[in-house]
PDB file of N, CA and C in Angstrom:
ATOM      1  N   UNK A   1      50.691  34.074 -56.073  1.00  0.00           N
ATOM      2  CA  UNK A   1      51.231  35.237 -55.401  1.00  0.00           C
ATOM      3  C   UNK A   1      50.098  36.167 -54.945  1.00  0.00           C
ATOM      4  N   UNK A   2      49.133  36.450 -56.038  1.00  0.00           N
ATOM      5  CA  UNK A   2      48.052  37.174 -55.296  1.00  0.00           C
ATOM      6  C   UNK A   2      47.012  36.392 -54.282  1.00  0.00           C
ATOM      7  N   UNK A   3      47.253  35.208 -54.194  1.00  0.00           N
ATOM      8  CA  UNK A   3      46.340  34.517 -52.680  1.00  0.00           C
ATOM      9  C   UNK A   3      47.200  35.083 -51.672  1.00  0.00           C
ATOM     10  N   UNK A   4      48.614  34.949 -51.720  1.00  0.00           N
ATOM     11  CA  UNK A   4      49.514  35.535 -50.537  1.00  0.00           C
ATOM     12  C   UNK A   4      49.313  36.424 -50.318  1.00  0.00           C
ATOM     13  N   UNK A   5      49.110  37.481 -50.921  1.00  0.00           N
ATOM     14  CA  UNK A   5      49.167  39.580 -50.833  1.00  0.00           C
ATOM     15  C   UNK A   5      47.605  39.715 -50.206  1.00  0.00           C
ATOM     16  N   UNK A   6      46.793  39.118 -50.764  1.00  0.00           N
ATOM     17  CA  UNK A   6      45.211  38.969 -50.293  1.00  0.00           C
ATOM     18  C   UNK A   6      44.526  38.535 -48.752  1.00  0.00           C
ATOM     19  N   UNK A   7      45.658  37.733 -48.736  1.00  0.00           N
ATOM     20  CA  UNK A   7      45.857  36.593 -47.110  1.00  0.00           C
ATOM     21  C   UNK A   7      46.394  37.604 -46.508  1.00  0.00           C
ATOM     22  N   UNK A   8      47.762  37.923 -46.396  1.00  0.00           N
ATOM     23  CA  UNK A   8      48.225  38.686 -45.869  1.00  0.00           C
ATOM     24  C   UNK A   8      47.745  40.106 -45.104  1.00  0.00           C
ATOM     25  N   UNK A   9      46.903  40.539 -46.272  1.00  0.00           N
ATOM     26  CA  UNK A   9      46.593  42.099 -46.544  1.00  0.00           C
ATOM     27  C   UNK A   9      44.746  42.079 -45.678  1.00  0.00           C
ATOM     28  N   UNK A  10      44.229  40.650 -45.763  1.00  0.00           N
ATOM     29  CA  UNK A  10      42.939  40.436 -45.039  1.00  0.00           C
ATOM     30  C   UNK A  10      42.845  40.388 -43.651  1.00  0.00           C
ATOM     31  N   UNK A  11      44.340  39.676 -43.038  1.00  0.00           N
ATOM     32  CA  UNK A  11      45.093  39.267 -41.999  1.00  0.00           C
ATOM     33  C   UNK A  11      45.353  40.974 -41.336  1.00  0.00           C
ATOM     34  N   UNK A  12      45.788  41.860 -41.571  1.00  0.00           N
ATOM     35  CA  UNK A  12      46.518  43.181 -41.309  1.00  0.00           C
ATOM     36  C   UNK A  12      45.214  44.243 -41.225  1.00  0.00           C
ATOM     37  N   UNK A  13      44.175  43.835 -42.197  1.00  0.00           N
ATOM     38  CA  UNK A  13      43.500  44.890 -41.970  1.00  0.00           C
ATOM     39  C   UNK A  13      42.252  44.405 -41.007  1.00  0.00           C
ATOM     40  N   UNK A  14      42.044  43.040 -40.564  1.00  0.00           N
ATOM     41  CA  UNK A  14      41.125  42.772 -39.766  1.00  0.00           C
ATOM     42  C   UNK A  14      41.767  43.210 -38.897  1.00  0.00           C
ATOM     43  N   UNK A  15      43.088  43.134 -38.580  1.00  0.00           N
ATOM     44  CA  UNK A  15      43.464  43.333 -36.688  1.00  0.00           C
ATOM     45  C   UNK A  15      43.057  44.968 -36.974  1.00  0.00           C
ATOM     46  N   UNK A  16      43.751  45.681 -38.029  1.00  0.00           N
ATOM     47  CA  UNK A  16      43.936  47.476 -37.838  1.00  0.00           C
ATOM     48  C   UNK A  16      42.058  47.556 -37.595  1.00  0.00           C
ATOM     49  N   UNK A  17      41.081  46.974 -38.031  1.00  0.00           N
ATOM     50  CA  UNK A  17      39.721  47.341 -38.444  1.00  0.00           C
ATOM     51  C   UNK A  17      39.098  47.182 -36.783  1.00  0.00           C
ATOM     52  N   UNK A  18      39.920  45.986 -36.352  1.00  0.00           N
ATOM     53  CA  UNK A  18      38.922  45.363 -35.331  1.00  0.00           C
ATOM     54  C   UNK A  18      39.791  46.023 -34.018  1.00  0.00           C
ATOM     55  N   UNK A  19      40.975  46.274 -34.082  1.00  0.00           N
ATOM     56  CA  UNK A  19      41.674  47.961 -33.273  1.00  0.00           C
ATOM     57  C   UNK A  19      41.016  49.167 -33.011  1.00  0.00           C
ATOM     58  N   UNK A  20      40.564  49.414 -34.250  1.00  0.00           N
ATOM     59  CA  UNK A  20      39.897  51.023 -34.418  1.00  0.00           C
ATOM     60  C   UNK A  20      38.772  50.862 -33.560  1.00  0.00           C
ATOM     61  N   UNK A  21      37.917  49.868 -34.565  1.00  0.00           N
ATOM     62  CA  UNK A  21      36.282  49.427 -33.674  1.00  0.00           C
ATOM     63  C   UNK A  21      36.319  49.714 -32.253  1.00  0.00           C
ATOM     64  N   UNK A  22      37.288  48.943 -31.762  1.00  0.00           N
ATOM     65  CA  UNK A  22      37.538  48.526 -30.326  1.00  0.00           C
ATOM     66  C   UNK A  22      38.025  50.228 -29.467  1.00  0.00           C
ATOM     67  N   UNK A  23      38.750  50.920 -30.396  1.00  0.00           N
ATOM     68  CA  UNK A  23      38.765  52.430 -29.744  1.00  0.00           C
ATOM     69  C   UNK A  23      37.642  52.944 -29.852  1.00  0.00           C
ATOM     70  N   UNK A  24      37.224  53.027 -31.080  1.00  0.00           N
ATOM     71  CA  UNK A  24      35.918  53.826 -31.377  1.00  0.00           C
ATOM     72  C   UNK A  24      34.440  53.691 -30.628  1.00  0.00           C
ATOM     73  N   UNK A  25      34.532  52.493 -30.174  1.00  0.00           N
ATOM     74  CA  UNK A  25      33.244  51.723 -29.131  1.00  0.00           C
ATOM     75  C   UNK A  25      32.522  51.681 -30.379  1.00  0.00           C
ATOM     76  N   UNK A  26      32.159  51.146 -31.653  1.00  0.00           N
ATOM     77  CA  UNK A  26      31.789  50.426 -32.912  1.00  0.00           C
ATOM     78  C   UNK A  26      31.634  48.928 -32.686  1.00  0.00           C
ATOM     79  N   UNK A  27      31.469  48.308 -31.354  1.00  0.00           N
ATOM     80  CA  UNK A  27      31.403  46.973 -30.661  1.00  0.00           C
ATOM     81  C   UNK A  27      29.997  46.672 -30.464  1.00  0.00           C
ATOM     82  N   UNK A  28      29.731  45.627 -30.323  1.00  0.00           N
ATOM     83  CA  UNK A  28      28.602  44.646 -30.115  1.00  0.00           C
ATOM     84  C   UNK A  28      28.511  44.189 -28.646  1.00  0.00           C
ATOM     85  N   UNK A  29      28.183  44.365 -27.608  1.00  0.00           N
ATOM     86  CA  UNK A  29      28.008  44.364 -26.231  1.00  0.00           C
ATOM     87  C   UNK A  29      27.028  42.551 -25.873  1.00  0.00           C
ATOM     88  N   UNK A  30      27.855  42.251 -24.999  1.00  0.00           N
ATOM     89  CA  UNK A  30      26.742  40.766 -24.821  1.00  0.00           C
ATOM     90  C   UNK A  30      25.889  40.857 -23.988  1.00  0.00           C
ATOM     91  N   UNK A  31      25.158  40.366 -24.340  1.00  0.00           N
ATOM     92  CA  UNK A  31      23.644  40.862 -23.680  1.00  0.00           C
ATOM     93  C   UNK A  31      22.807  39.398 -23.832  1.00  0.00           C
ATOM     94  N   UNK A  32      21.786  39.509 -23.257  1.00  0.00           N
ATOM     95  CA  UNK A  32      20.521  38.482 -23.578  1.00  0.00           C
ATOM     96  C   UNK A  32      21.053  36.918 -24.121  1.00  0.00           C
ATOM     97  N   UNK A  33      20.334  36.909 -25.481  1.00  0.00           N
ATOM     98  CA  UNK A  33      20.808  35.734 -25.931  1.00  0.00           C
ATOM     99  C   UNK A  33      22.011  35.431 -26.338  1.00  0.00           C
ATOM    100  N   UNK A  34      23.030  36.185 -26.317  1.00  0.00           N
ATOM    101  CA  UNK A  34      24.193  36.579 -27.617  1.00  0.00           C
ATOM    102  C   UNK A  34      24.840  35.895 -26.753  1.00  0.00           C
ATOM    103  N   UNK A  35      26.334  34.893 -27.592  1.00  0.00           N
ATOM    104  CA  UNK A  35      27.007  34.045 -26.585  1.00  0.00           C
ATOM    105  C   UNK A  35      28.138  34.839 -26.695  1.00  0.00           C
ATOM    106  N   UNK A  36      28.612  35.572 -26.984  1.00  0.00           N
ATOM    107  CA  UNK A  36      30.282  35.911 -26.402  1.00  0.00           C
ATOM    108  C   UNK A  36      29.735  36.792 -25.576  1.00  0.00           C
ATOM    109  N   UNK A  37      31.021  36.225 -24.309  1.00  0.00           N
ATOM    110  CA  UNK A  37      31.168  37.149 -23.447  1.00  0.00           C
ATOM    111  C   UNK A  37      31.705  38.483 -23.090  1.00  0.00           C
ATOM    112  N   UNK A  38      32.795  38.647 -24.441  1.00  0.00           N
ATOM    113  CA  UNK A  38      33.298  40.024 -24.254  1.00  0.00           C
ATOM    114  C   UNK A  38      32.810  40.904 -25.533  1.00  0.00           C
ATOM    115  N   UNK A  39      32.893  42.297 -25.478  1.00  0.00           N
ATOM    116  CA  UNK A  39      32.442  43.746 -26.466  1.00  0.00           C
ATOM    117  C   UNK A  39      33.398  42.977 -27.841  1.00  0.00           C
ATOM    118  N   UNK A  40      32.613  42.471 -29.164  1.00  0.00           N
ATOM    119  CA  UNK A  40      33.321  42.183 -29.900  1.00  0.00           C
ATOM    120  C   UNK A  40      33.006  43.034 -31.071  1.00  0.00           C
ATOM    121  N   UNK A  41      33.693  43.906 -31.870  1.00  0.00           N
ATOM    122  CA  UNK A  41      34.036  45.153 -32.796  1.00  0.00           C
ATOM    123  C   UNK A  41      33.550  44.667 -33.791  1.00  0.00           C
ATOM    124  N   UNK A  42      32.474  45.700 -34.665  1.00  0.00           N
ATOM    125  CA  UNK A  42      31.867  45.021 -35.524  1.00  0.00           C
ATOM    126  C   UNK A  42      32.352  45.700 -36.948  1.00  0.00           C
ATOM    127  N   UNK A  43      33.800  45.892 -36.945  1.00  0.00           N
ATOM    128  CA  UNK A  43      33.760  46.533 -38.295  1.00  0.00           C
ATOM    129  C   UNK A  43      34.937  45.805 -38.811  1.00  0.00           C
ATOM    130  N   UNK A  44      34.765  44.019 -38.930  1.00  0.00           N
ATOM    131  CA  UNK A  44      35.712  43.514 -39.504  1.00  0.00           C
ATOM    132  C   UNK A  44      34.772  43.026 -40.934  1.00  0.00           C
ATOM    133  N   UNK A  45      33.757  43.577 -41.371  1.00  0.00           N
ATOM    134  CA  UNK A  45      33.058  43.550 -42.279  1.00  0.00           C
ATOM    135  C   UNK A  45      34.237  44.636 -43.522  1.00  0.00           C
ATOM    136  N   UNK A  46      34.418  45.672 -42.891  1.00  0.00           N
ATOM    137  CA  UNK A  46      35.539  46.643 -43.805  1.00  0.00           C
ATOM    138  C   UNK A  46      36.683  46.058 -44.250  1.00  0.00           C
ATOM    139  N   UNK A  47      37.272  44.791 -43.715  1.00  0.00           N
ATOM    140  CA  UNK A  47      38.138  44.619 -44.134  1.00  0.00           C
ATOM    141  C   UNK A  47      38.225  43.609 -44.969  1.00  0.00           C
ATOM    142  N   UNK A  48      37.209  42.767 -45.070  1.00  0.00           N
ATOM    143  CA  UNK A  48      37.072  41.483 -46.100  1.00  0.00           C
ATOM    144  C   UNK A  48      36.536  42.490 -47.092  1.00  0.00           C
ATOM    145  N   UNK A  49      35.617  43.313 -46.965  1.00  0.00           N
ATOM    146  CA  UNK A  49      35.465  44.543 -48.417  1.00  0.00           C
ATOM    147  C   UNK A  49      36.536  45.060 -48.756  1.00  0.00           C
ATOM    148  N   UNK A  50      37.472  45.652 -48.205  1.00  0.00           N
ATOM    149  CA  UNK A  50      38.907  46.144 -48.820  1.00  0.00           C
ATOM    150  C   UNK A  50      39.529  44.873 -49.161  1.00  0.00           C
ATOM    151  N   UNK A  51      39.563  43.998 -49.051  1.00  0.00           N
ATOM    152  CA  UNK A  51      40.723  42.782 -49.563  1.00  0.00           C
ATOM    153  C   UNK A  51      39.574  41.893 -50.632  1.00  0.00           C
ATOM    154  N   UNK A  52      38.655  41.905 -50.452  1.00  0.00           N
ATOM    155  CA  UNK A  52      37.841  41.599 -51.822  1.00  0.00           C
ATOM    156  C   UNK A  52      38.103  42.632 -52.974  1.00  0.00           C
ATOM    157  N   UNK A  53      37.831  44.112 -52.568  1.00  0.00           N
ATOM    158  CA  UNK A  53      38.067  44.755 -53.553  1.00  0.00           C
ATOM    159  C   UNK A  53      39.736  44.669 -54.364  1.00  0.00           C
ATOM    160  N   UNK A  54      40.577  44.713 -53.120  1.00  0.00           N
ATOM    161  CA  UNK A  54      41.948  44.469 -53.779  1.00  0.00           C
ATOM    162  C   UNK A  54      42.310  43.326 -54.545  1.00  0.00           C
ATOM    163  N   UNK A  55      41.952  42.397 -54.499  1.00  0.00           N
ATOM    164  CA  UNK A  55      42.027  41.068 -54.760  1.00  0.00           C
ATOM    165  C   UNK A  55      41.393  41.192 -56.398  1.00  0.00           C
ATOM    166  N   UNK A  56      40.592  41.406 -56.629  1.00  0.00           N
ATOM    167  CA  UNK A  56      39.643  41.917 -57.796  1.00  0.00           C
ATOM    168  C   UNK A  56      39.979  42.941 -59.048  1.00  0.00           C
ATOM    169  N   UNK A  57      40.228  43.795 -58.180  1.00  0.00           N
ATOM    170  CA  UNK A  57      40.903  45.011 -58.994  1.00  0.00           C
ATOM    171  C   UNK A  57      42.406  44.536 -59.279  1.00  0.00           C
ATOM    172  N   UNK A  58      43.261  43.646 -58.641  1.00  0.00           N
ATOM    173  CA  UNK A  58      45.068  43.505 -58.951  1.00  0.00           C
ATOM    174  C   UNK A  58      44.303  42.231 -60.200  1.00  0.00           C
ATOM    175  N   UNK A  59      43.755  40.940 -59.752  1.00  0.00           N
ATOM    176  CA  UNK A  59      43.510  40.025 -60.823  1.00  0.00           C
ATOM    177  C   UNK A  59      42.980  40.964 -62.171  1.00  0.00           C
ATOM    178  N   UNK A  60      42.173  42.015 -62.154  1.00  0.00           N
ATOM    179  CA  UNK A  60      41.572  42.391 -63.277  1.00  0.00           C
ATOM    180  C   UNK A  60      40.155  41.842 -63.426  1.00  0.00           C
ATOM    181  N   UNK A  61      39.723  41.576 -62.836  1.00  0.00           N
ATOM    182  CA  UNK A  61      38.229  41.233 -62.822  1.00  0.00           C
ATOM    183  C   UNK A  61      37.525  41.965 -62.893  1.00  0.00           C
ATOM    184  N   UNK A  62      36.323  42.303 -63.952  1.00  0.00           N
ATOM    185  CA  UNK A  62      35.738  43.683 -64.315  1.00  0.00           C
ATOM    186  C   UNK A  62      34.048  43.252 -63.660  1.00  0.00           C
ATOM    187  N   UNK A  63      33.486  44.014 -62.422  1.00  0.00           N
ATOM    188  CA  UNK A  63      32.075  43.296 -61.348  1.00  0.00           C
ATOM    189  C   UNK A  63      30.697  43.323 -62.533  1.00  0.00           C
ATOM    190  N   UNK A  64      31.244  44.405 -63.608  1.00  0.00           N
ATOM    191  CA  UNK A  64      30.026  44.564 -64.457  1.00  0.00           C
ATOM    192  C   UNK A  64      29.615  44.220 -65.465  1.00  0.00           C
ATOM    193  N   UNK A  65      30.846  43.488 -65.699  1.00  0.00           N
ATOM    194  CA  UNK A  65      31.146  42.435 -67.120  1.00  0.00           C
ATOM    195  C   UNK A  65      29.825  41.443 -67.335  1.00  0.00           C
ATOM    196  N   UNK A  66      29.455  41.316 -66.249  1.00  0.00           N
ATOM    197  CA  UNK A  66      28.226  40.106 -66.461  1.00  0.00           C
ATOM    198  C   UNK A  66      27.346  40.342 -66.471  1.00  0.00           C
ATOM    199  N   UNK A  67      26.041  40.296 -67.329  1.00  0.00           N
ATOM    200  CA  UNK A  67      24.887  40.285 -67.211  1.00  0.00           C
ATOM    201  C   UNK A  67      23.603  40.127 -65.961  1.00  0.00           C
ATOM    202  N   UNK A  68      22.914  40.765 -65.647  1.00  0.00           N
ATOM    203  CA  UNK A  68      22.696  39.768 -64.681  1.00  0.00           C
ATOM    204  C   UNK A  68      21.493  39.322 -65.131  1.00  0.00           C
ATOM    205  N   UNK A  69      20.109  39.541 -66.134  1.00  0.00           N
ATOM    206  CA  UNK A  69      19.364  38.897 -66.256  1.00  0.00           C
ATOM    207  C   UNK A  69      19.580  38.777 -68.141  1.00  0.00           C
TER     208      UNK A  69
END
């Protein structure tokens, strides 16, 4: 059930993220070497961070639990 709410909720906030971008002019312009041809919105990075974080925090997964060295 939480892969569904996660999918779902990753799905909803890339379009709302990559909407805003696209008002806000927060876009990537093609130029030079770069192959897409159209202004593509670069703040669908926010939304795999909000659905990682949600995903994390509903399972209970604690980020500091682990050691790192």
């Amino acid at each position: 059930m939480l892969l569904l709410q996660t999918a779902i909720l990753a799905l909803l906030l890339t379009r709302l993220t990559a909407d805003l971008g696209s008002r806000k002019g927060l876009t990537d312009q093609p130029a030079g070497r770069k192959q897409h041809l159209y202004p593509v919105p670069l703040t669908g990075g926010i939304a795999i961070f909000a659905t990682i974080l949600y995903g994390t925090l509903v399972a209970g997964i604690e980020a500091y639990n682990y050691p790192l060295f």
